[in-house]
Every structure is written in C-alpha cells, then in structure tokens.
Protein backbone atom coordinates (compact mmCIF):
# COMPACT_ATOMS: atom_id res chain seq x y z
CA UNK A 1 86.35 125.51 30.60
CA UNK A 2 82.92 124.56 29.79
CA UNK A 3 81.09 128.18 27.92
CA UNK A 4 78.27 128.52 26.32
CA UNK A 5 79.78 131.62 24.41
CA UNK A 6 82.66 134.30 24.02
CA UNK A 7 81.15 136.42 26.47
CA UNK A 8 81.21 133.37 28.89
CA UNK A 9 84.83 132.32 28.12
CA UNK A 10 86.00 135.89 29.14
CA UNK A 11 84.39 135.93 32.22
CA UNK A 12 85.43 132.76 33.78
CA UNK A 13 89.22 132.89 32.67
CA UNK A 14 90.11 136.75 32.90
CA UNK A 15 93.76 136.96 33.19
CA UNK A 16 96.25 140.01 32.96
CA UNK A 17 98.96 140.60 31.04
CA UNK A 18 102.19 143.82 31.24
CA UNK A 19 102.24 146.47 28.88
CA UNK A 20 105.47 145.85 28.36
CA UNK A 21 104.58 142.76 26.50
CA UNK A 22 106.65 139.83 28.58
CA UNK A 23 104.17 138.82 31.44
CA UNK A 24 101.02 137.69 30.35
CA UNK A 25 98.38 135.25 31.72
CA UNK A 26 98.43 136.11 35.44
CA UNK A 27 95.54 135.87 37.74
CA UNK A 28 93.99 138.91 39.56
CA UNK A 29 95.24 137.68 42.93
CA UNK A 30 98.56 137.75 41.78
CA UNK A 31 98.50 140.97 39.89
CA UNK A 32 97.37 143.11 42.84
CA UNK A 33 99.30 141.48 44.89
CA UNK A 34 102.42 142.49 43.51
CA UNK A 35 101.97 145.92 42.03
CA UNK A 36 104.01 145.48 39.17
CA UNK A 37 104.73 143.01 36.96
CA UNK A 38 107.99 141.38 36.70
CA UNK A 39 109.07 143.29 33.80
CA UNK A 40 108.24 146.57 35.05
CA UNK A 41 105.17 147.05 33.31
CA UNK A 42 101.67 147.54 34.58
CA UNK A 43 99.34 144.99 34.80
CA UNK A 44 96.08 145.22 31.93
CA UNK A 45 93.16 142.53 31.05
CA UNK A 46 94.02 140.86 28.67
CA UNK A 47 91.07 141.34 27.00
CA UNK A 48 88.77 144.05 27.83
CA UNK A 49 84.78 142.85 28.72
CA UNK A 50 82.42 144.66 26.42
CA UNK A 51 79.37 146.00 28.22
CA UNK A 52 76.22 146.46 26.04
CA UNK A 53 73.67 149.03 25.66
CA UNK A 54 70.96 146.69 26.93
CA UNK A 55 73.32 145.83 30.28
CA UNK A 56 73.27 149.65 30.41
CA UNK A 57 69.69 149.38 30.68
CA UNK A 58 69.48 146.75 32.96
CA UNK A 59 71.92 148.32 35.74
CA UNK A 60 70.02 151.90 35.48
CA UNK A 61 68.45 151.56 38.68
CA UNK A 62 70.76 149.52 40.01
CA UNK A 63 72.51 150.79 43.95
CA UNK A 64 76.81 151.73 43.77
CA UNK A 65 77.33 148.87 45.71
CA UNK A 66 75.13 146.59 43.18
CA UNK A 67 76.88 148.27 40.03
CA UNK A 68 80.30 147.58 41.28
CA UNK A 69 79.68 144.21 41.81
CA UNK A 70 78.23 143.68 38.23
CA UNK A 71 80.97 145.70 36.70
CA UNK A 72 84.03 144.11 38.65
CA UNK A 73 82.81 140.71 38.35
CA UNK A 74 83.46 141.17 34.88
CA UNK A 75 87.58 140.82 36.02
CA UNK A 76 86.98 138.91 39.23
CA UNK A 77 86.32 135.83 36.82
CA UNK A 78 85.99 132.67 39.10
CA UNK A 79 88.73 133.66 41.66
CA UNK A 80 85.76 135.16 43.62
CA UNK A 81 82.44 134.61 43.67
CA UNK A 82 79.76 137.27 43.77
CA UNK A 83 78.59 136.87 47.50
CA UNK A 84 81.82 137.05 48.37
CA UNK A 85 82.67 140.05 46.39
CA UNK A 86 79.66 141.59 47.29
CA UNK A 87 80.51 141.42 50.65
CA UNK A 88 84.14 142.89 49.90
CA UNK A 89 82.07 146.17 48.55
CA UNK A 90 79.35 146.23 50.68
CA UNK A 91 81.74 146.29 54.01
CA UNK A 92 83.65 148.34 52.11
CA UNK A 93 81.26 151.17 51.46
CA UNK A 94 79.51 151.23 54.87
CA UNK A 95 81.13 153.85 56.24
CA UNK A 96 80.74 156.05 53.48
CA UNK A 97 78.86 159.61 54.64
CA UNK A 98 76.58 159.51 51.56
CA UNK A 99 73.88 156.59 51.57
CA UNK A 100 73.81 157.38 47.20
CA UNK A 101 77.90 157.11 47.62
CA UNK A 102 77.81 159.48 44.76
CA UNK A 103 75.80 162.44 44.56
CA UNK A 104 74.68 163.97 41.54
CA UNK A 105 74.68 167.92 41.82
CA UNK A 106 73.50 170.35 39.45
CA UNK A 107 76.20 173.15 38.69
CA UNK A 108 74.97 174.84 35.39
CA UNK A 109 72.97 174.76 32.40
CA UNK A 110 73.30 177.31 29.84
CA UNK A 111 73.13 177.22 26.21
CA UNK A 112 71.84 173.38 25.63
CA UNK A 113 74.69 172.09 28.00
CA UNK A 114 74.39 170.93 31.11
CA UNK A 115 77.31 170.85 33.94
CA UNK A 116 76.77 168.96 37.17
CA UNK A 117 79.05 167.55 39.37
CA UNK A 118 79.92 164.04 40.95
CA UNK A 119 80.77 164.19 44.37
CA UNK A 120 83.75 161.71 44.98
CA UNK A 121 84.31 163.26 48.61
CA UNK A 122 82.04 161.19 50.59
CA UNK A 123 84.43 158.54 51.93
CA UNK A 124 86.36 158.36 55.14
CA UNK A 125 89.43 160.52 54.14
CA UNK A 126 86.80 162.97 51.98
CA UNK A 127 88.60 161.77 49.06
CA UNK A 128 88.07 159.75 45.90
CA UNK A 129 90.99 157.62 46.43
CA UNK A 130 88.58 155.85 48.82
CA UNK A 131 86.84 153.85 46.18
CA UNK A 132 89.67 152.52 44.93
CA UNK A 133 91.53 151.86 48.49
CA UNK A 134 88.37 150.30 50.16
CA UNK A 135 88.08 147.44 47.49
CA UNK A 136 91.59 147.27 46.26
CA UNK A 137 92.52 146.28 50.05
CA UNK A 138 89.67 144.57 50.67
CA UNK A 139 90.54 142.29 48.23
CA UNK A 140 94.22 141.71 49.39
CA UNK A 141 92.86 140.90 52.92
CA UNK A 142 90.26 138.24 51.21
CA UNK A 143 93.07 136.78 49.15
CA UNK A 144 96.15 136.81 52.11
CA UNK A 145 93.05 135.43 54.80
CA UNK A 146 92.42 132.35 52.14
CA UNK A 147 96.16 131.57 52.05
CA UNK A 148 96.60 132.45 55.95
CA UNK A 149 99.18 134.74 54.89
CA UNK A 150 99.81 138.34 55.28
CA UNK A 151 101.22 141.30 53.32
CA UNK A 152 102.99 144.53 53.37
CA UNK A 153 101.50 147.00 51.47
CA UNK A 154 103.79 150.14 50.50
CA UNK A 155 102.33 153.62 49.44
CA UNK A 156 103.94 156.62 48.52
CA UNK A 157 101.91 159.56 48.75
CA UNK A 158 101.52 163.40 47.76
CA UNK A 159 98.53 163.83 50.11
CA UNK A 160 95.07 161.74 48.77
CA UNK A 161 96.79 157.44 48.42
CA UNK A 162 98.38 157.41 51.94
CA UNK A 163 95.02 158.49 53.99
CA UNK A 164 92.95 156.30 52.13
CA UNK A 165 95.05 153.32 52.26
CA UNK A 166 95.65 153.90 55.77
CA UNK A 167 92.04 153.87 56.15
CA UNK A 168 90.86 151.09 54.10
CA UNK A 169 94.24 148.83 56.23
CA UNK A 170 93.52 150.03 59.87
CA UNK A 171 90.62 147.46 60.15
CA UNK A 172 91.71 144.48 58.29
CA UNK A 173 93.41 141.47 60.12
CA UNK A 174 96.16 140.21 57.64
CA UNK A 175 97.60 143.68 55.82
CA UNK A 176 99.70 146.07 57.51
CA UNK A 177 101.02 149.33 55.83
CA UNK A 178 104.09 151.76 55.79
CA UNK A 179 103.43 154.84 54.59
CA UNK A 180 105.93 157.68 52.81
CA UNK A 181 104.95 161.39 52.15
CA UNK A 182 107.37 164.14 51.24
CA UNK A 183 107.73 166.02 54.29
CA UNK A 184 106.08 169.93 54.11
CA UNK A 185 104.84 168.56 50.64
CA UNK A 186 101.25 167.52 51.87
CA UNK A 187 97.90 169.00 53.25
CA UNK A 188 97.86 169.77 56.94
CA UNK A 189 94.49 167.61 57.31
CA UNK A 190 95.89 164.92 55.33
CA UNK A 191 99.36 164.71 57.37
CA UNK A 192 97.30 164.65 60.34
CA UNK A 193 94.92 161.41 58.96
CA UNK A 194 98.29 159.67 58.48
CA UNK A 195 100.41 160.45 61.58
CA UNK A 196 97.69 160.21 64.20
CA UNK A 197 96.51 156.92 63.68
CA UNK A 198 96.67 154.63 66.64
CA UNK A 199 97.26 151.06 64.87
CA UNK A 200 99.94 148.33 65.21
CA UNK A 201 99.60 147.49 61.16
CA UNK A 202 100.01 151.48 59.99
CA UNK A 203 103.59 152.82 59.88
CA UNK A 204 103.76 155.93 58.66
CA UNK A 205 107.53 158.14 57.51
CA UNK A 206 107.72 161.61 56.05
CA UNK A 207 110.89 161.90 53.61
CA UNK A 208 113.08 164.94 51.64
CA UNK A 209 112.63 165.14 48.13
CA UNK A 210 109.01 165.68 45.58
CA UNK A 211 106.30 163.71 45.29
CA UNK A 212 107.61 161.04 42.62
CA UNK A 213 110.84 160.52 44.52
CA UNK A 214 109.67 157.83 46.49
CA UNK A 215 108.32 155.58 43.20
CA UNK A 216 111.56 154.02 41.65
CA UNK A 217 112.61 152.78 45.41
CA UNK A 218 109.45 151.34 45.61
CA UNK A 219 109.09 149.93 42.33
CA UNK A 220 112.95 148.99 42.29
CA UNK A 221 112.00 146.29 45.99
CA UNK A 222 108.84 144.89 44.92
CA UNK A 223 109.88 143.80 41.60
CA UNK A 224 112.61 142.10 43.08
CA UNK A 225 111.85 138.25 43.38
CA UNK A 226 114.15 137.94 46.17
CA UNK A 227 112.90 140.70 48.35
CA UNK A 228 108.92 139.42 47.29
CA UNK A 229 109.97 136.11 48.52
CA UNK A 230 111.12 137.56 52.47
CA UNK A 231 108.52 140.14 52.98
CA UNK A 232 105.53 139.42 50.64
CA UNK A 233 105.46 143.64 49.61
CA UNK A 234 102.34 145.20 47.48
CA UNK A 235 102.37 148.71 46.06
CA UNK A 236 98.95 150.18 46.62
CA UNK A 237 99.27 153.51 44.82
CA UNK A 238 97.53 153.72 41.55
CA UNK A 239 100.40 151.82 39.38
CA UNK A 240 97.81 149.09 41.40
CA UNK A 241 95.26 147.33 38.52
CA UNK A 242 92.94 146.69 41.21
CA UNK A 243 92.71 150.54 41.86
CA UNK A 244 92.05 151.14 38.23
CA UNK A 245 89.50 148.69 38.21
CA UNK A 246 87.43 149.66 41.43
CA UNK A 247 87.82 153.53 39.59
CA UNK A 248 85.73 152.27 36.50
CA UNK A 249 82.62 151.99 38.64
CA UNK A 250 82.05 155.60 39.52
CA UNK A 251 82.28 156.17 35.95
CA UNK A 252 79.11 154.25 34.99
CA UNK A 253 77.27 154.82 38.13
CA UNK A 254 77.67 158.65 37.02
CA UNK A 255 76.33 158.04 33.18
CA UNK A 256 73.56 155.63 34.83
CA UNK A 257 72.20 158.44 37.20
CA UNK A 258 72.68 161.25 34.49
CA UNK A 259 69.94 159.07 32.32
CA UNK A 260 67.29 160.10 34.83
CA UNK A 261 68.69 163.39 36.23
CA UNK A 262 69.62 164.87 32.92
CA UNK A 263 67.26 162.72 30.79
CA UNK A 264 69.30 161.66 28.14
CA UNK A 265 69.15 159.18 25.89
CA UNK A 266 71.18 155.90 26.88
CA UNK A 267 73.62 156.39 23.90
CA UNK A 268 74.30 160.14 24.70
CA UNK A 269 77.82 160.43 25.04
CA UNK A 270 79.01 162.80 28.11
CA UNK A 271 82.52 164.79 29.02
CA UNK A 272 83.93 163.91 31.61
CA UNK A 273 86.29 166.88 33.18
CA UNK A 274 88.75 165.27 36.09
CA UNK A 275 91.79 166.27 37.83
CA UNK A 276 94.29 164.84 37.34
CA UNK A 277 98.03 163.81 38.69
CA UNK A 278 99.41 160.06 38.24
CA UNK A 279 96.35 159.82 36.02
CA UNK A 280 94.94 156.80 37.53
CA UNK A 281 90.91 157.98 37.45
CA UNK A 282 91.49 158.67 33.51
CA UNK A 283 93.07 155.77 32.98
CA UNK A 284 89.68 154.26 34.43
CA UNK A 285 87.58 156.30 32.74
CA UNK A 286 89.59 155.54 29.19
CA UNK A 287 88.96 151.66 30.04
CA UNK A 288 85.51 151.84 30.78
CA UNK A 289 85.06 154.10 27.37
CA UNK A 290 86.81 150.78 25.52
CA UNK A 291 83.93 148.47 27.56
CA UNK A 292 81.31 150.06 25.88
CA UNK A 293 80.35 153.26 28.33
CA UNK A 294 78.83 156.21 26.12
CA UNK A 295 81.93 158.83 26.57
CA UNK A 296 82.79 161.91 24.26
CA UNK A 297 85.90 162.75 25.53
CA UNK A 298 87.66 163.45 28.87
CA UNK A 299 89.00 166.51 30.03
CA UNK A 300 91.95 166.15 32.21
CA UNK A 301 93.07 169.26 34.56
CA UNK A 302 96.35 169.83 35.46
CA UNK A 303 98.64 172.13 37.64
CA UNK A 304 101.86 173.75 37.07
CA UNK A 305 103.08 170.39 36.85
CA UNK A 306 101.70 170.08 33.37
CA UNK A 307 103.77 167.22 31.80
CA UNK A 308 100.27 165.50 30.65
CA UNK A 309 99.26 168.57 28.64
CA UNK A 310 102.86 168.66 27.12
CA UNK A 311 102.94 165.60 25.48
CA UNK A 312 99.78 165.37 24.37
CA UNK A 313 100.00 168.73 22.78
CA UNK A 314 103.73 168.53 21.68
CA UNK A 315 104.62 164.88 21.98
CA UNK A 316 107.81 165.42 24.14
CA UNK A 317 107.33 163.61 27.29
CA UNK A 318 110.17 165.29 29.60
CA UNK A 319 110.55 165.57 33.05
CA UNK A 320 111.01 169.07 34.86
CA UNK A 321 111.49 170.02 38.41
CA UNK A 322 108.29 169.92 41.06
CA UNK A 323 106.63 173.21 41.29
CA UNK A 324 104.71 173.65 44.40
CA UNK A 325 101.18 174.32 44.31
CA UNK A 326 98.14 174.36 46.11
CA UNK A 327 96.80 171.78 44.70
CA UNK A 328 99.15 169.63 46.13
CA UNK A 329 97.70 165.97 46.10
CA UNK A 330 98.46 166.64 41.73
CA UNK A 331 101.99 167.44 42.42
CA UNK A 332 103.27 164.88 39.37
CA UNK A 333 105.96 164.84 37.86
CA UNK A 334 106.30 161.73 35.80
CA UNK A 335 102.23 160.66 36.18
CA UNK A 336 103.17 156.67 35.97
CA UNK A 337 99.61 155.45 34.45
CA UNK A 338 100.74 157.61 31.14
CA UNK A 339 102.08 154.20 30.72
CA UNK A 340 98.60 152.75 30.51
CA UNK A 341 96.99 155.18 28.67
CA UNK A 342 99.55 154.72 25.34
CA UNK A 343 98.74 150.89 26.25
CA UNK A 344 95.18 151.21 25.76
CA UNK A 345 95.19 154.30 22.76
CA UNK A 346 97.71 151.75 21.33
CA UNK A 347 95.63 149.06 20.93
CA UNK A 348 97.39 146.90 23.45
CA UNK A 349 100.72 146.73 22.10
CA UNK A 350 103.94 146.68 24.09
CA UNK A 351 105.24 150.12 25.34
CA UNK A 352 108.88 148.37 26.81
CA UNK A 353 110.82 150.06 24.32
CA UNK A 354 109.36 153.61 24.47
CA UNK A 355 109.07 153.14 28.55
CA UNK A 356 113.05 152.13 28.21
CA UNK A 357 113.75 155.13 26.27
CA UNK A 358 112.15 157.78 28.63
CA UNK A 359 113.58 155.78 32.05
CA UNK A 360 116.94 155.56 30.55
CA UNK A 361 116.96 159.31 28.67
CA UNK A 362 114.83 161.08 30.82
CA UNK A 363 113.06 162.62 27.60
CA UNK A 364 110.78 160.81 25.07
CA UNK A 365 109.47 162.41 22.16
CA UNK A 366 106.25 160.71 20.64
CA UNK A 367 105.99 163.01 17.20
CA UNK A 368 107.14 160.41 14.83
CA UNK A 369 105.40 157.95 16.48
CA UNK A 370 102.43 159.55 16.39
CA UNK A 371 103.05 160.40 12.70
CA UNK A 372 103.86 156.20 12.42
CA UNK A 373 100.47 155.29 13.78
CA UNK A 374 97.70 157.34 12.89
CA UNK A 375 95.44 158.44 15.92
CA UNK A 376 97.69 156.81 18.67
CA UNK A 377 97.13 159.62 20.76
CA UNK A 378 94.35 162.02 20.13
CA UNK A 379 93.32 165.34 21.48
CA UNK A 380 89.70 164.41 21.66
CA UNK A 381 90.38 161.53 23.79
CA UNK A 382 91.59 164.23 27.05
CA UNK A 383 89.70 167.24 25.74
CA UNK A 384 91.70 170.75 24.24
C-alpha cells in the first residue's frame, strides 16, 4: 500500500480481528458475512480510527446520510468505495418517516442540565434496530450481488432484530431470511410485522423457550465450516460487527446536532442514557467514545433482567431465569456484546479464557480480575 501517513494506512487496509484472540486480519466482507468468527469470538477493528476535534467540526452540518458515510468509510477501507456506499445508505434511509432521521427533542432543563431526547423510532418497524438492519443488509446484498451469490441470514429475536431485518431483506434480490421469536414472548405489533409479510425470501418460526434460547443453536451452525460451506448462513442479530458499526453513527449525529441545539462547546462531553438488552447500541456508543467522540459516560437501563447491572456492580456475571416484563424487546439473559465491551475496556486483549469459563460454568466472577487490572471495568463508563 502506497500512504502518505498512519491515518492513510488505516483506512485503506482496515481488517478485523476476534476477541478471543485467534482470528485476526479478516476483511469486512467476510466478517459480516459470517457473524462470528471461527473461534467463537466477535469480530472488532483491529485498530480503532481516531476521529479529531477538527473532523468534528467539519461534519457539524453535515446530513445522517452524509455522516454515516464519513464515519463508516473509516471501516469500509477500499472494499467499497464511497459512491457506492453512499448509495447503500442513501437507499437505505429513504423510507425513513423523518427527513432529519433523528430528531432532536427537548425534554428538560433544570438546574444547568439539559435532557433532550433522540428519537431512534423513525424507521420502518418504529425501531432503532433499523439503522443498523438497513445498512448491515444492505451491505450483504452489495457483497453476495458482486460474487453472484446469495445468503441466508438467521435472526433470533425478542421483538425489535426480527422486524427490522425482515424489513431491511424483503426488498433485496440475493438475501433471504428465517426468522425465530419465542412464541407469547414478543409485542403483538411486532409478531404481526413478522408473520404477515408476503415475501418468498422471509421465513418466519415462533419457538418454546426465552429470548436467548435460540443463540447457541445459531451460533453452534454458522460457526461450523461444514454447514457455511452448504448453505452460506449469516447471523444478523447484534453479535453482527456491521450492526455495531452502522450504531456508531447515531451517536455522533446526536453530539453534532446538540452543538447547535444545546450550544455547547465541541469538547463538551454528554451522557448518554440508553436501554439496553444484548447491549449492542452501548457497545457502539463505547467504540465511538474510543474514536475520539466527546462522551462522559453512558447510562445503560435495564429490566428485571438485570445481569448488566450485576456484574458491573458486583463482578459476578451469572445467569438467572427470564423474568417477563413489559419491556419485552430487553428480555436478556446473557446480553452477548458484554463480550465486546470487556474487549474494548480491556484494551483489546483476548477474552477466550474468561468467555470459556462463563460458557462452560455458567457463572464468572470478574472481582479479582478487576482487582488484577486496575480500571478494567469502571462504573463511570455505564453510569451509577
């Protein structure tokens, strides 16, 4: 490769490695077209692109579909070029209900703070899996069309991944889809988004059991090389890089807008306060704090199925049985991108042996390690 500097170099050669440590210099095509890598990881950059105050500043007036095509570029590398990602965005934003994709809306301001919210319901399925889905599939199509080949994506879902998927599928030529939800376990609207669509590429299969019941099956078949080689399978749901990706952009779109709306300065660091279930959209938000985006801390909501908030704030990382709620889509049990998160608060070093210990114990219990590494996994990172 021919660079005129660092910067350069990352952009043109951006490949992915596990966090499990044993797959490393894979290409974005391959990476979300698999899922998972081959030893059971989750795919990460291998090195993360550093955005600068004065890009910041540059992008601050800049359109959602414009940002996202500066930001992912950054891990598209040369495997795409940017007309033909901006056409992947563009087409795959058009049928949002919002023209601003995400509105800014005032909630309160009392005291010197300021609370407004981000409206991530503005997509086809009125849910912020969209943004991920559109361009995550999007992308699959682009790359199967290029190879004339086609692929079969699987999703598991606990109301939110399996509508939007469905969605972002239904109208592209070389994907089809089957679908699994726990049966009585999802939203009436969302059932009805997944069973009544008319398609020959959607298949769609309710199932007995909770909401994570569905993942090891899953992850089990499309790691196998074997299986890969007969059916060509993809995982979709958020265990997906390319979802994690497409999630950083709402993330600086929101601190760009909040410059003008809540004139601050452009190194004023903000909270961001999510929900949150397999924790893919903090996963995002933690990787676009470790590009360069101004962020205090995030502030993750859970339900009664609280195993986030119980090993961050006792370090024992155990599985109990689903509670129902009515906040069903964040029905989690084991959220699977905790794997990332340790990844990235770890300073990219292999998780396969602490990931071995909780799949083959059930329980894992990161006190010492904690103790062992000072500031591996912090409070002020999620929020108290």
């Amino acid at each position: 490769l021919r660079a005129e500097n660092e910067y350069e170099r990352t952009y043109l050669s951006m490949k992915f490695v596990s966090t499990r440590g044993k797959v490393r210099g894979v290409s974005l095509e391959k990476c979300i077209s698999s899922g998972y890598a081959q030893d059971g990881g989750l795919f990460m950059p291998e090195t993360i692109p550093k955005v600068a105050i004065k890009d910041l500043l540059s992008w601050q007036n800049l359109s959602f579909q414009d940002l996202a095509v500066e930001i992912l570029s950054l891990f598209t590398g040369d495997e795409i070029s940017r007309d033909e990602l901006r056409l992947i965005i563009y087409s795959g934003f058009e049928e949002f209900g919002c023209r601003e994709i995400v509105p800014i809306v005032d909630v309160l301001e009392e005291k010197g703070v300021r609370i407004c919210s981000a409206e991530l319901f503005h997509g086809q399925t009125y849910a912020f899996k969209d943004f991920g889905q559109q361009v995550l599939c999007r992308l699959l199509d682009f790359f199967k069309r290029k190879r004339g080949e086609s692929a079969t994506l699987l999703v598991s879902t606990t109301g939110d991944t399996g509508p939007a998927a469905i969605a972002a599928v239904r109208s592209t030529e070389n994907l089809r889809i089957v679908c699994f939800y726990p049966k009585d376990q999802v939203s009436r609207l969302q059932e009805k988004q997944m069973t009544t669509v008319d398609s020959p590429n959607v298949h769609v299969y309710p199932f007995e059991g909770g909401g994570d019941d569905m993942d090891l099956p899953i992850k089990k078949i499309t790691t196998d090389e074997m299986i890969q080689k007969d059916y060509n399978l993809c995982s979709v749901n958020s265990i997906n890089i390319g979802r994690i990706l497409a999630q950083t952009v709402h993330y600086f779109f929101v601190y760009l807008k909040s410059l003008s709306t809540a004139q601050i300065s452009v190194s004023t660091k903000l909270v961001f306060s999510i929900p949150t279930g397999a924790m893919g959209n903090v996963t995002a938000g933690i990787l676009a704090k470790q590009m360069g985006l101004p962020v205090g801390r995030f502030v993750c909501g859970v339900n009664a199925n609280d195993i986030l908030h119980r090993a961050v704030t006792t370090g024992v990382f155990r599985k109990k049985d689903l509670a129902r709620t009515l906040s069903e889509a964040i029905n989690i049990q084991v959220p699977y991108n905790f794997e990332r998160v340790m990844y990235l608060l770890d300073d990219g070093k292999s998780q396969a042996e602490i990931m071995k210990q909780m799949e083959v114990r059930g329980l894992r219990d990161t006190r010492n390690k904690r103790r062992r590494r000072r500031g591996w996994m912090r409070l002020e990172d999620f929020g108290k």
